[in-house]
N, C-alpha and C. Protein backbone atom coordinates (compact mmCIF):
# COMPACT_ATOMS: atom_id res chain seq x y z
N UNK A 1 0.83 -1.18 0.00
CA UNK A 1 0.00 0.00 0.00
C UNK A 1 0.87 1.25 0.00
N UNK A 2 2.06 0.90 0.83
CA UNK A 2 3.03 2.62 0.70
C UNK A 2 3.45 2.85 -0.19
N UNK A 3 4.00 1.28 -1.19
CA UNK A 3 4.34 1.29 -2.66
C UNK A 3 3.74 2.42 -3.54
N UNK A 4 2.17 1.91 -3.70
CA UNK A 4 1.52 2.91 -4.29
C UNK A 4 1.39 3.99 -4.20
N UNK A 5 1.08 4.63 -2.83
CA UNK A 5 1.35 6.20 -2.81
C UNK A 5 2.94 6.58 -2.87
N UNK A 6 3.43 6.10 -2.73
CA UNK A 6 4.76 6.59 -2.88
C UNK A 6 4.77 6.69 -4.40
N UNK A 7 4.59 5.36 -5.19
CA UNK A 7 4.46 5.87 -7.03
C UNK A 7 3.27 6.69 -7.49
N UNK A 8 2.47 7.17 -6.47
CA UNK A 8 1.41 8.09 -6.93
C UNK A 8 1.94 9.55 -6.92
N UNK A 9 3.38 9.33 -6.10
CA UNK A 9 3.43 11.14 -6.02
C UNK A 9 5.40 11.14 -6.78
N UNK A 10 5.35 10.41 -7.53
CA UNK A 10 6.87 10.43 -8.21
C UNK A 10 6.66 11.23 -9.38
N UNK A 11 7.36 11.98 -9.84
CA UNK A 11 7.04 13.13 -10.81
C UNK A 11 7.50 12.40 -11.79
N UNK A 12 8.88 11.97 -12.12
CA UNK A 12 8.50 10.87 -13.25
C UNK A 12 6.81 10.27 -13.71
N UNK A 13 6.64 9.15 -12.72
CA UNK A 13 5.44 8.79 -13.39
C UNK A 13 4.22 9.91 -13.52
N UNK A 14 4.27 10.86 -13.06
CA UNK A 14 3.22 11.83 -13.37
C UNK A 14 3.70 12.39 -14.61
N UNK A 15 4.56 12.17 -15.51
CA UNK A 15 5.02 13.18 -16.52
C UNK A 15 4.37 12.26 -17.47
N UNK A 16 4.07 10.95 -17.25
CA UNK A 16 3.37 10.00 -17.97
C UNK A 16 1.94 10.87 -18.47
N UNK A 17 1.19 11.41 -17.90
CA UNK A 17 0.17 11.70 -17.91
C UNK A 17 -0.29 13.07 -17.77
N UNK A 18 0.79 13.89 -18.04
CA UNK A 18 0.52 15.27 -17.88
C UNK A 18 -1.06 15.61 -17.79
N UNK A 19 -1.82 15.11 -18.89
CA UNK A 19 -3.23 16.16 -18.42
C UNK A 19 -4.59 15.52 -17.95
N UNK A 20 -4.04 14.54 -16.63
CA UNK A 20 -4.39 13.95 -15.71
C UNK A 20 -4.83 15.03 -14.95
N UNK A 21 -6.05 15.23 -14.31
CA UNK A 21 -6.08 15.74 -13.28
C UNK A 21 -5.71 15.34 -11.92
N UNK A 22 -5.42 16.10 -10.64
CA UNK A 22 -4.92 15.46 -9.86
C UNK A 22 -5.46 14.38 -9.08
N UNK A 23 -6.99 14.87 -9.06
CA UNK A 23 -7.44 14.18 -8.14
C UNK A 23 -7.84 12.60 -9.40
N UNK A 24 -8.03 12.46 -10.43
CA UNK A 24 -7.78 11.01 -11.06
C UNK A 24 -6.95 11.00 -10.66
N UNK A 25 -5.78 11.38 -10.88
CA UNK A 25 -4.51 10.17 -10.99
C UNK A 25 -4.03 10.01 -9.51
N UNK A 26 -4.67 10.40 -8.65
CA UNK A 26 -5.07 9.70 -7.09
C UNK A 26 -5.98 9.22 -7.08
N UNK A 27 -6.72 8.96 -7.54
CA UNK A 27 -8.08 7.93 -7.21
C UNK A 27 -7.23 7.12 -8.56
N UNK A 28 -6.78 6.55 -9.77
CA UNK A 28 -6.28 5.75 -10.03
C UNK A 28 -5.10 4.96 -9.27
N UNK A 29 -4.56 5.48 -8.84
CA UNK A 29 -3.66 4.67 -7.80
C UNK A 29 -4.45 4.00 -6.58
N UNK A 30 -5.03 4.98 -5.95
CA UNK A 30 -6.00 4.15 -5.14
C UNK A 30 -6.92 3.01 -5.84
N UNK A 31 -7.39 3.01 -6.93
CA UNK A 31 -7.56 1.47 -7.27
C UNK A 31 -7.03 0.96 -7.84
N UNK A 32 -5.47 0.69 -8.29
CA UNK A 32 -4.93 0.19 -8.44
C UNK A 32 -4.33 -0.79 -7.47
N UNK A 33 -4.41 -0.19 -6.21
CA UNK A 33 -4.20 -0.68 -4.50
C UNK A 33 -4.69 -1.16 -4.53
N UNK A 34 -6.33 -1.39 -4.81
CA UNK A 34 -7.43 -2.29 -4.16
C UNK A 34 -7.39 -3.42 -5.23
N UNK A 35 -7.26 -2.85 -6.20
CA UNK A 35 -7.17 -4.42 -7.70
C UNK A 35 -5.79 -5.11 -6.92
N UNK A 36 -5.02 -4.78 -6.61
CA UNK A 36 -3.19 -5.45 -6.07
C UNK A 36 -3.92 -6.22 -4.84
N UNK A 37 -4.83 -5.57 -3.83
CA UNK A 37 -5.23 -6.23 -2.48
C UNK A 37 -6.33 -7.47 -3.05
N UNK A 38 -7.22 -6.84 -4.05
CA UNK A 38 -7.97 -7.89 -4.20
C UNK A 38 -7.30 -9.12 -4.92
N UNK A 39 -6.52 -8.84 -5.52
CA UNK A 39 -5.50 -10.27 -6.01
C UNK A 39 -4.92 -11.03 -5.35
N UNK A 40 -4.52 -10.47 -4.42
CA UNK A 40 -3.98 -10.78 -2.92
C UNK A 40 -5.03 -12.03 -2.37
N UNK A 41 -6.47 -11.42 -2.44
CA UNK A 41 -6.92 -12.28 -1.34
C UNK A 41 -7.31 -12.81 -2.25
N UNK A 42 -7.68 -12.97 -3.31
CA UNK A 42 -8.14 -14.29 -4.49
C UNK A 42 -6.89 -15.37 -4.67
N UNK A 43 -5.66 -14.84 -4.59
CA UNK A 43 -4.35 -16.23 -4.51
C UNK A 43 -4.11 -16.44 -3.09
N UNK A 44 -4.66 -15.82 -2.24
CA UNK A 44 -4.43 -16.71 -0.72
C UNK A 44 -5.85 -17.83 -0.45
N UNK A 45 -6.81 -17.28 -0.87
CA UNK A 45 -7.84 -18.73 -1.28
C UNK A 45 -7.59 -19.56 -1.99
N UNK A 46 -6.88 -19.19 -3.45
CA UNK A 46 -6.91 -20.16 -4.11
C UNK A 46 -5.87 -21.41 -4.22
N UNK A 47 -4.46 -20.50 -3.48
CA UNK A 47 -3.28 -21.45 -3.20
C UNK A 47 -3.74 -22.14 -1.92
N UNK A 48 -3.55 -23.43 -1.65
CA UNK A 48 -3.68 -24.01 0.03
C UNK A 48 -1.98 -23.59 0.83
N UNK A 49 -2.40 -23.85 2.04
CA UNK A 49 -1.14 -23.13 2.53
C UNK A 49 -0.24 -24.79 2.64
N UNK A 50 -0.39 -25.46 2.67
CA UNK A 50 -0.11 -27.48 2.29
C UNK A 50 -0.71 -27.69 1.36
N UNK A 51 0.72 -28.31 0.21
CA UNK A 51 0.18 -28.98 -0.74
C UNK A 51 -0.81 -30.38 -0.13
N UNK A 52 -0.75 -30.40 -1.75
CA UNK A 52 -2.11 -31.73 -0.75
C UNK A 52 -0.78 -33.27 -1.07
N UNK A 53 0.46 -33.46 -1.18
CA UNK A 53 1.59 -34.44 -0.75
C UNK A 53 1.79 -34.14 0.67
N UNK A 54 1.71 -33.35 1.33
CA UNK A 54 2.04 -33.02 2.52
C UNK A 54 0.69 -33.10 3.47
N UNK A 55 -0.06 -32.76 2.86
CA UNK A 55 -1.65 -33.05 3.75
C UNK A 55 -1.67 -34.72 4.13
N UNK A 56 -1.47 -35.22 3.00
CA UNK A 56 -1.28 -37.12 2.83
C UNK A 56 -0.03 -37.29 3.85
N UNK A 57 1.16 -36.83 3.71
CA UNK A 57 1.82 -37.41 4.65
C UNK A 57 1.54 -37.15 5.64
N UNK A 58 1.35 -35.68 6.36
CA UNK A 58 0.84 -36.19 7.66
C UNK A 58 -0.29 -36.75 8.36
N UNK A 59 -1.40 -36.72 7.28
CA UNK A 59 -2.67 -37.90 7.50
C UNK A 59 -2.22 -39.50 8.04
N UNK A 60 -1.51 -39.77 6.80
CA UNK A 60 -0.63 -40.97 7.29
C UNK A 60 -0.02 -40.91 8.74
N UNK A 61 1.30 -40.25 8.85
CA UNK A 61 1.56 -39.97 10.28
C UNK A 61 0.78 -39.79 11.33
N UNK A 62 -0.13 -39.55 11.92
CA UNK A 62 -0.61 -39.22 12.04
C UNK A 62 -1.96 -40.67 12.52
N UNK A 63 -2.48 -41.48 11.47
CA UNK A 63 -3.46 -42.61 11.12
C UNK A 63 -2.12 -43.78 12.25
N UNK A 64 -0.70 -43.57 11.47
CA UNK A 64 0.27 -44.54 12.04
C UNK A 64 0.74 -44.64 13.56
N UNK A 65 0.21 -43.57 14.13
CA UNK A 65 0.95 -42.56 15.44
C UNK A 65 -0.73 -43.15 16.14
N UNK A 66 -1.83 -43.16 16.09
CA UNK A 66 -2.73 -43.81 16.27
C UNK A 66 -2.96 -44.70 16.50
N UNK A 67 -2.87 -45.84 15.93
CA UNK A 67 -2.50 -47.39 15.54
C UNK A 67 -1.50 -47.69 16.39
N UNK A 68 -0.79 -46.96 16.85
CA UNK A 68 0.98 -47.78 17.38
C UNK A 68 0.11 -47.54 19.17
N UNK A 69 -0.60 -46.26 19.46
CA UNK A 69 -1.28 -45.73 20.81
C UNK A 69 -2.37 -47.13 20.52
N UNK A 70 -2.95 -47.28 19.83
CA UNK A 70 -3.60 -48.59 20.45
C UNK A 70 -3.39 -49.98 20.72
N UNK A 71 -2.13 -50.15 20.16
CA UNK A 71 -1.96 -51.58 20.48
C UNK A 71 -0.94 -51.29 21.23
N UNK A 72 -1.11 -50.64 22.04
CA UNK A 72 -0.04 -50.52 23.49
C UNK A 72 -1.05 -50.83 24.52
């Protein structure tokens, strides 16, 4: 988020757009923030934080660590 305002007020990239008014080319950065955040939370749903090889192994571990507590 500081990213963006920080490239919202670099005069370089404002020379991009000279006849921007100011207040667009602050409200474009500001949604440009929210499209970057909303991407954000669409690949933290969509990635799992465990692959699913690692979900299986410790299911296993886990099923095995079980089994060994009952026949004690």
């Amino acid at each position: 988020m500081t990213n963006c305002a920080l490239l919202s007020t670099s005069p370089s990239l404002r020379a991009h757009a000279p006849d921007m008014s100011s207040t667009k080319w602050y409200l474009m950065f500001v949604l440009l923030e929210h499209l970057l955040l909303a991407a954000r939370q669409i690949l933290h749903y969509a990635i799992p934080d465990k692959p699913e090889w690692v979900r299986v192994a410790l299911a296993k571990g886990n099923y095995k660590a079980k089994q060994a507590l009952k026949q004690q």
